[in-house]
Protein backbone atom coordinates (compact mmCIF):
# COMPACT_ATOMS: atom_id res chain seq x y z
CA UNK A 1 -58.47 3.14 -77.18
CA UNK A 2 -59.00 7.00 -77.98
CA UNK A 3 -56.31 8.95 -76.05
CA UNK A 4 -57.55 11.87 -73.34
CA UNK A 5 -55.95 14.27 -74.90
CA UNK A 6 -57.46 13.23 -78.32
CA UNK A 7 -60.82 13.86 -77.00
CA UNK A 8 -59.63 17.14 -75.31
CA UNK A 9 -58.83 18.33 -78.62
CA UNK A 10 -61.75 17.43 -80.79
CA UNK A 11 -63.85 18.88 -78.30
CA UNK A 12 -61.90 22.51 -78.47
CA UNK A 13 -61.97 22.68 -82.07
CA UNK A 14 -65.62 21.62 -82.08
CA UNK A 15 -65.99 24.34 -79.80
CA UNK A 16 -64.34 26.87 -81.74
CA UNK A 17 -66.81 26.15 -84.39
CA UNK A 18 -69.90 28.05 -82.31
CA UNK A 19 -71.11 31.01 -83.09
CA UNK A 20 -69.10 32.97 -79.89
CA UNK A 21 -66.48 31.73 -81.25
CA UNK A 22 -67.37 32.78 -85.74
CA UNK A 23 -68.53 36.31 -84.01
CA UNK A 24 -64.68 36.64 -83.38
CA UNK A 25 -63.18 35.88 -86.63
CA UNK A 26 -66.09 37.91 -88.52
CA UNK A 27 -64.95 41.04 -85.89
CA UNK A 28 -61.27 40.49 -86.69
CA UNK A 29 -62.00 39.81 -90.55
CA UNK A 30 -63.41 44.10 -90.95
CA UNK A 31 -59.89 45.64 -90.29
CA UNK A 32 -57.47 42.85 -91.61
CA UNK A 33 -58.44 41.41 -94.97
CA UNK A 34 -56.31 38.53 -95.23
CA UNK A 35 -58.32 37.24 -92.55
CA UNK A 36 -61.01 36.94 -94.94
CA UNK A 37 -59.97 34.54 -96.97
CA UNK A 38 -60.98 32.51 -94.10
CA UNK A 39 -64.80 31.05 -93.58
CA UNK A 40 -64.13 29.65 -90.04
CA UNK A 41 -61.48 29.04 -87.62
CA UNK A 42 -60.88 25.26 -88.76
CA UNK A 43 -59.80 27.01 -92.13
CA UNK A 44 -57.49 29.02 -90.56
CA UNK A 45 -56.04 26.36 -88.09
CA UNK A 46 -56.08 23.90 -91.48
CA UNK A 47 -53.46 26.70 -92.50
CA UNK A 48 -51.59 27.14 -90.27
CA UNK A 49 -50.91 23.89 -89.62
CA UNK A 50 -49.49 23.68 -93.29
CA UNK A 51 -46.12 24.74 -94.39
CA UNK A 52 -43.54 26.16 -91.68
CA UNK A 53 -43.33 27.82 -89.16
CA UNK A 54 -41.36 30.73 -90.90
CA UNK A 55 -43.84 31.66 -93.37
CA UNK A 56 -44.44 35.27 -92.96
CA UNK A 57 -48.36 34.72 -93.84
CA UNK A 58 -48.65 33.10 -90.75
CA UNK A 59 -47.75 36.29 -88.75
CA UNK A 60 -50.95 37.66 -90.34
CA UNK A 61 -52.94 35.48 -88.83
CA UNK A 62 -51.45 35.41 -85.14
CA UNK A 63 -50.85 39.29 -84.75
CA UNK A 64 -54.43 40.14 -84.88
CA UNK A 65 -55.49 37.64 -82.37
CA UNK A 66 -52.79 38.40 -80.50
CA UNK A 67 -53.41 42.00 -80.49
CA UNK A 68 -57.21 41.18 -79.83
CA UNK A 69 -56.05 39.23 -76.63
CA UNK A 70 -54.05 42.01 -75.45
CA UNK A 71 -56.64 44.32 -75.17
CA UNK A 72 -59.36 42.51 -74.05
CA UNK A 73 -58.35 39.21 -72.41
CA UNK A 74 -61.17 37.19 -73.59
CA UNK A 75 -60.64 33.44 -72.81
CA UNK A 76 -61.77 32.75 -76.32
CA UNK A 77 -58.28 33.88 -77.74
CA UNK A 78 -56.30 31.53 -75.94
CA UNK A 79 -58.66 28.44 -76.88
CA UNK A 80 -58.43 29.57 -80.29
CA UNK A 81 -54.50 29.75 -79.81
CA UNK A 82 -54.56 26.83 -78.12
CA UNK A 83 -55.59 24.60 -80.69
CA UNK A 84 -53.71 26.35 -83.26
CA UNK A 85 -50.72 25.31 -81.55
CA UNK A 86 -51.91 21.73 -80.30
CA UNK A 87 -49.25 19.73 -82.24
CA UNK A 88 -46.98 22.24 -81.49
CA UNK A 89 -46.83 21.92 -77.28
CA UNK A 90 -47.41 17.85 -78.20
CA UNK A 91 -44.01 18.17 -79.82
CA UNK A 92 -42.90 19.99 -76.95
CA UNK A 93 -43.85 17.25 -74.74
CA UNK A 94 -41.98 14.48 -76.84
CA UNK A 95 -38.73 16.39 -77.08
CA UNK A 96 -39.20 17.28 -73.10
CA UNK A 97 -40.43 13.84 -72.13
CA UNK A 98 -36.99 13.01 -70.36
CA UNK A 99 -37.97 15.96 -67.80
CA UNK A 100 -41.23 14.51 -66.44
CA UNK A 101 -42.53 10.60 -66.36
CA UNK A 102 -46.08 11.34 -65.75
CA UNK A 103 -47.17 12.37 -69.38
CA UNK A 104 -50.49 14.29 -68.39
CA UNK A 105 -48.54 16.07 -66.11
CA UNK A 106 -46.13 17.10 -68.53
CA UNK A 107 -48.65 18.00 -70.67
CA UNK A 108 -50.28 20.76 -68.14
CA UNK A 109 -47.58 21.56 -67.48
CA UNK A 110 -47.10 22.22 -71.26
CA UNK A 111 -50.32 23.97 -71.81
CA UNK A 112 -49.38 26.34 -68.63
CA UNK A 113 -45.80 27.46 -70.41
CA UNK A 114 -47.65 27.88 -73.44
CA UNK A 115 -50.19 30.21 -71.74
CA UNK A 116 -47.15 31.90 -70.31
CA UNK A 117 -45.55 32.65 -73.00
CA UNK A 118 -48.56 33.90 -74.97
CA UNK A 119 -48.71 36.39 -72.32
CA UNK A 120 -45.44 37.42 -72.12
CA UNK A 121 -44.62 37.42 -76.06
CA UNK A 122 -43.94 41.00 -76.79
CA UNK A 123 -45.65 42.22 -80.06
CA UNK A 124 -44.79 45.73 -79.50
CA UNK A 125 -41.05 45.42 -80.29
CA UNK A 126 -41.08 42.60 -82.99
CA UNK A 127 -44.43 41.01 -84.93
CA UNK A 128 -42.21 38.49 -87.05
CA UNK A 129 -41.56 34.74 -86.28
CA UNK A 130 -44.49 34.86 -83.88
CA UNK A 131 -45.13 30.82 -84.40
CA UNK A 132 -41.28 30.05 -83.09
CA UNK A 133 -41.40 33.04 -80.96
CA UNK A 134 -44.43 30.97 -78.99
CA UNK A 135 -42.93 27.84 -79.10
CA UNK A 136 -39.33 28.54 -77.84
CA UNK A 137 -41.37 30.98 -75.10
CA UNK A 138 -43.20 27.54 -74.03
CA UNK A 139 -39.73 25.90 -74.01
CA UNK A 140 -38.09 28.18 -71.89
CA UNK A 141 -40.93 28.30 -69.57
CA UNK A 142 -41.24 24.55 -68.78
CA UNK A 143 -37.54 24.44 -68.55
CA UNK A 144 -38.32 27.18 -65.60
CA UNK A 145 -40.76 25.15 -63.84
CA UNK A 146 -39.01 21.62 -63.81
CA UNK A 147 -35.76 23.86 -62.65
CA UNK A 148 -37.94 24.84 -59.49
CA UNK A 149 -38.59 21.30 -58.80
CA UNK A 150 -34.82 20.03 -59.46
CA UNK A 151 -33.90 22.37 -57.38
CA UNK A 152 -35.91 21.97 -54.35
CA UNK A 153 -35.65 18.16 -54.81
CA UNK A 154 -31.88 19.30 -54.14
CA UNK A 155 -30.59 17.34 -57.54
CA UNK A 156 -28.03 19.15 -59.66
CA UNK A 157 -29.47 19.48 -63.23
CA UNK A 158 -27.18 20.93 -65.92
CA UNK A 159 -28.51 23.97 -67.98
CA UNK A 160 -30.91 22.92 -71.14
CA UNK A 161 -28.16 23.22 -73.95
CA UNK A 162 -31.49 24.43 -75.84
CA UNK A 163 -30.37 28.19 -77.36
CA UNK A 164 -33.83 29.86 -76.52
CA UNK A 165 -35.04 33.40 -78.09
CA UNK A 166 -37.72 34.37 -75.74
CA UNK A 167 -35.59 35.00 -72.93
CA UNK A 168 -35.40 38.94 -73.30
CA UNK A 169 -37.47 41.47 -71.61
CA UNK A 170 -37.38 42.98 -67.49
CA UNK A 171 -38.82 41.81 -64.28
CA UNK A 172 -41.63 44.04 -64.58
CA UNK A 173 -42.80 42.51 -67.61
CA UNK A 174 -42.68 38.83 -65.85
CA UNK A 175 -44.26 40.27 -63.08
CA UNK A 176 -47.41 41.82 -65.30
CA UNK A 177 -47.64 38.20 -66.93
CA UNK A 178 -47.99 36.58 -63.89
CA UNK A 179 -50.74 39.09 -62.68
CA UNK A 180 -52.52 39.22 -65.98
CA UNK A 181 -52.14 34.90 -65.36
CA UNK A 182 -53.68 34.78 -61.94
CA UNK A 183 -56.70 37.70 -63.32
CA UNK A 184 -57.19 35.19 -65.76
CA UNK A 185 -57.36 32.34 -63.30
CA UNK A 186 -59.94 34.55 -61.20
CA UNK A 187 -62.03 35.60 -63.70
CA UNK A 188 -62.41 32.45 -65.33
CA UNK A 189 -63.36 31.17 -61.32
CA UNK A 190 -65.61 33.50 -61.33
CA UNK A 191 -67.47 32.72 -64.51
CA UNK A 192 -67.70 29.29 -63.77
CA UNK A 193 -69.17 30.08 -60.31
CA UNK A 194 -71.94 32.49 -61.78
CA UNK A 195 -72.83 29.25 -63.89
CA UNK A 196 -73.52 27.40 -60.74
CA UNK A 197 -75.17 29.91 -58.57
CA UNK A 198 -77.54 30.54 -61.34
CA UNK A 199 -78.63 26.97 -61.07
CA UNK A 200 -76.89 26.33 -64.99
CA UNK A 201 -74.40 23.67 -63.07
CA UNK A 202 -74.07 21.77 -60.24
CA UNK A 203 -70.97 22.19 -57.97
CA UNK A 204 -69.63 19.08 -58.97
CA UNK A 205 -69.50 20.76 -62.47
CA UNK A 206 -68.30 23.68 -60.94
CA UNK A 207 -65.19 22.11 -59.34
CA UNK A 208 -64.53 19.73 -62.71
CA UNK A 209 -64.21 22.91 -64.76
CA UNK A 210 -62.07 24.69 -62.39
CA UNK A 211 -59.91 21.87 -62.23
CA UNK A 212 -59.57 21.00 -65.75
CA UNK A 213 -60.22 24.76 -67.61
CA UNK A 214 -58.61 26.46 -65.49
CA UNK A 215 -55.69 24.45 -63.46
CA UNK A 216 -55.44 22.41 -66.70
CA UNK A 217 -55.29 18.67 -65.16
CA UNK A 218 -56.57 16.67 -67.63
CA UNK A 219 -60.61 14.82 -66.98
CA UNK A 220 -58.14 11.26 -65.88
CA UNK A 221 -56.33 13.41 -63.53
CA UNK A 222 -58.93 14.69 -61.94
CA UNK A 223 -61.33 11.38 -62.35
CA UNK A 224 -58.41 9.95 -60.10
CA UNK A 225 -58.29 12.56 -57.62
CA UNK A 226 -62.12 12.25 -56.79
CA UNK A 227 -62.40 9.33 -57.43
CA UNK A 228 -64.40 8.51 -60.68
CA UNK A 229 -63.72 7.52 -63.92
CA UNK A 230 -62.27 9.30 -66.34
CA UNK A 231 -65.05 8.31 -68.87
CA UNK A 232 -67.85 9.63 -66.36
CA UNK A 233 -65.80 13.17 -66.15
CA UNK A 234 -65.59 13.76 -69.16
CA UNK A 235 -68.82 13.30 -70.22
CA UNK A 236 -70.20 15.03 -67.09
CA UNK A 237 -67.54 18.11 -68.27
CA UNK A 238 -69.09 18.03 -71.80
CA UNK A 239 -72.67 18.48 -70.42
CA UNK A 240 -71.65 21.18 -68.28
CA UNK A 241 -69.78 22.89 -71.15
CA UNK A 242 -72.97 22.78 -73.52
CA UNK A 243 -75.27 24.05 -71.27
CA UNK A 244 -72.45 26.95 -70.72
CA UNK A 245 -71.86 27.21 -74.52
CA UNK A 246 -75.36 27.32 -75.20
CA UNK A 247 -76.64 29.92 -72.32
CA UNK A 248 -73.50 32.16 -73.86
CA UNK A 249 -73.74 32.00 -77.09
CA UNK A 250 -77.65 33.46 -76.29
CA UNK A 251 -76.28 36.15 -74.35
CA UNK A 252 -73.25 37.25 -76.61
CA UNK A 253 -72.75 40.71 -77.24
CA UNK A 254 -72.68 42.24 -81.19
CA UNK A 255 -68.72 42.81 -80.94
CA UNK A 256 -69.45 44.90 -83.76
CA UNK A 257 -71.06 47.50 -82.10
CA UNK A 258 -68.83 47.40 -79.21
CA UNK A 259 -66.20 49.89 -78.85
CA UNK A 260 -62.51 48.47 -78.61
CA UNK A 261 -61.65 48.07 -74.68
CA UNK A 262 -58.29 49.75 -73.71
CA UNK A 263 -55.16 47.16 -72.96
CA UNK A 264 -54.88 45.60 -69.50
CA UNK A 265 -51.64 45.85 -69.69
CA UNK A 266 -48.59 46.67 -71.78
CA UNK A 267 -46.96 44.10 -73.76
């Protein structure tokens, strides 16, 4: 039997094959040309998927995005990101399995480091090693999070023996994340809700996405929670997410023509 997650992730990189999503690579591709070499974003995750993670070429790829992201926040960038690095957090979750017995929890849990440390990577000081950068980032933060819970669960849990890069940078800087995180959070709320009010989805679609998109519990998780299958979710989440797709994809602005918003905040 297909796997959740399995469907989860054919459905992201189908959706990164719309046109919101090929208006973003064609925007990037005018001021970086190895971006070009590129047609769509399966080509680019096909690459860097291939070779390691120390290959310099694929720093050319990730900056740009990355740099996109921090100045305008579009929840596009972190899908794209997001599947780029798919196998990546799935590793994470096998090496971390010991941590957590309830593998979709582990896996939000996953996905919500990884969004973490996207955030919190710091491409002013350094633009190198960006692919181990992320993934020791994701590390560290899921190590944070199960360290809450051993500690209020008042069980003494050793230090990860794990030597992690990510950890520099201030308070301030966690602090910004976590705002830009919960803006995120909001926004994305938000969005959603204009979906509904304008008729586009009903509120059982409304609180499906919110759970899943933005909370990221998987379609069984929630099924369970409510109290329907996980089958009937999902499909009831892929319905909702077409008619979305479709009524944005109408509406899309010509990035081209759009002037460059200024940073929300400093990395």
């Amino acid at each position: 039997m297909r796997s959740e997650r399995t469907n989860d992730r054919e459905w992201l990189e189908q959706e990164i094959r719309g046109e919101a999503y090929t208006s973003l690579l064609q925007h990037l591709q005018q001021t970086h040309a190895f971006l070009r070499r590129f047609s769509t974003w399966a080509d680019v995750v096909a690459f860097m998927r291939e070779g390691t993670s120390s290959d310099p070429r694929k720093d050319g790829v990730l900056l740009p995005i990355l740099q996109a992201h921090a100045r305008d926040g579009d929840a596009r960038w972190r899908t794209i990101l997001l599947v780029i690095f798919w196998p990546g957090i799935e590793s994470v979750c096998k090496r971390k399995g010991h941590w957590e017995q309830d593998e979709d929890l582990l896996w939000g849990n996953a996905v919500w480091a990884f969004l973490q440390a996207v955030c919190k990577l710091n491409i002013s000081r350094r633009t190198d090693r960006l692919v181990p950068r992320i993934i020791n980032g994701t590390i560290h933060r899921l190590h944070d999070e199960y360290s809450r819970q051993w500690r209020h669960g008042e069980r003494e849990v050793a230090t990860d023996p794990e030597e992690l890069d990510e950890r520099e940078g201030d308070g301030e800087a966690e602090i910004i994340c976590t705002v830009d995180l919960h803006l995120w959070q909001d926004a994305e709320v938000a969005r959603f809700r204009g979906h509904m009010e304008a008729g586009r989805i009903s509120e059982a679609d409304f609180h499906l996405l919110v759970g899943t998109r933005v909370y990221s519990k998987s379609a069984a998780q929630y099924a369970r929670e409510v109290g329907i299958s996980g089958d009937v979710a999902r499909k009831r989440r892929q319905r909702a997410e077409a008619v979305i797709r479709e009524f944005e994809e109408k509406t899309a602005p010509d990035l081209s023509r759009s002037p460059a918003p200024e940073p929300p905040f400093p990395l």
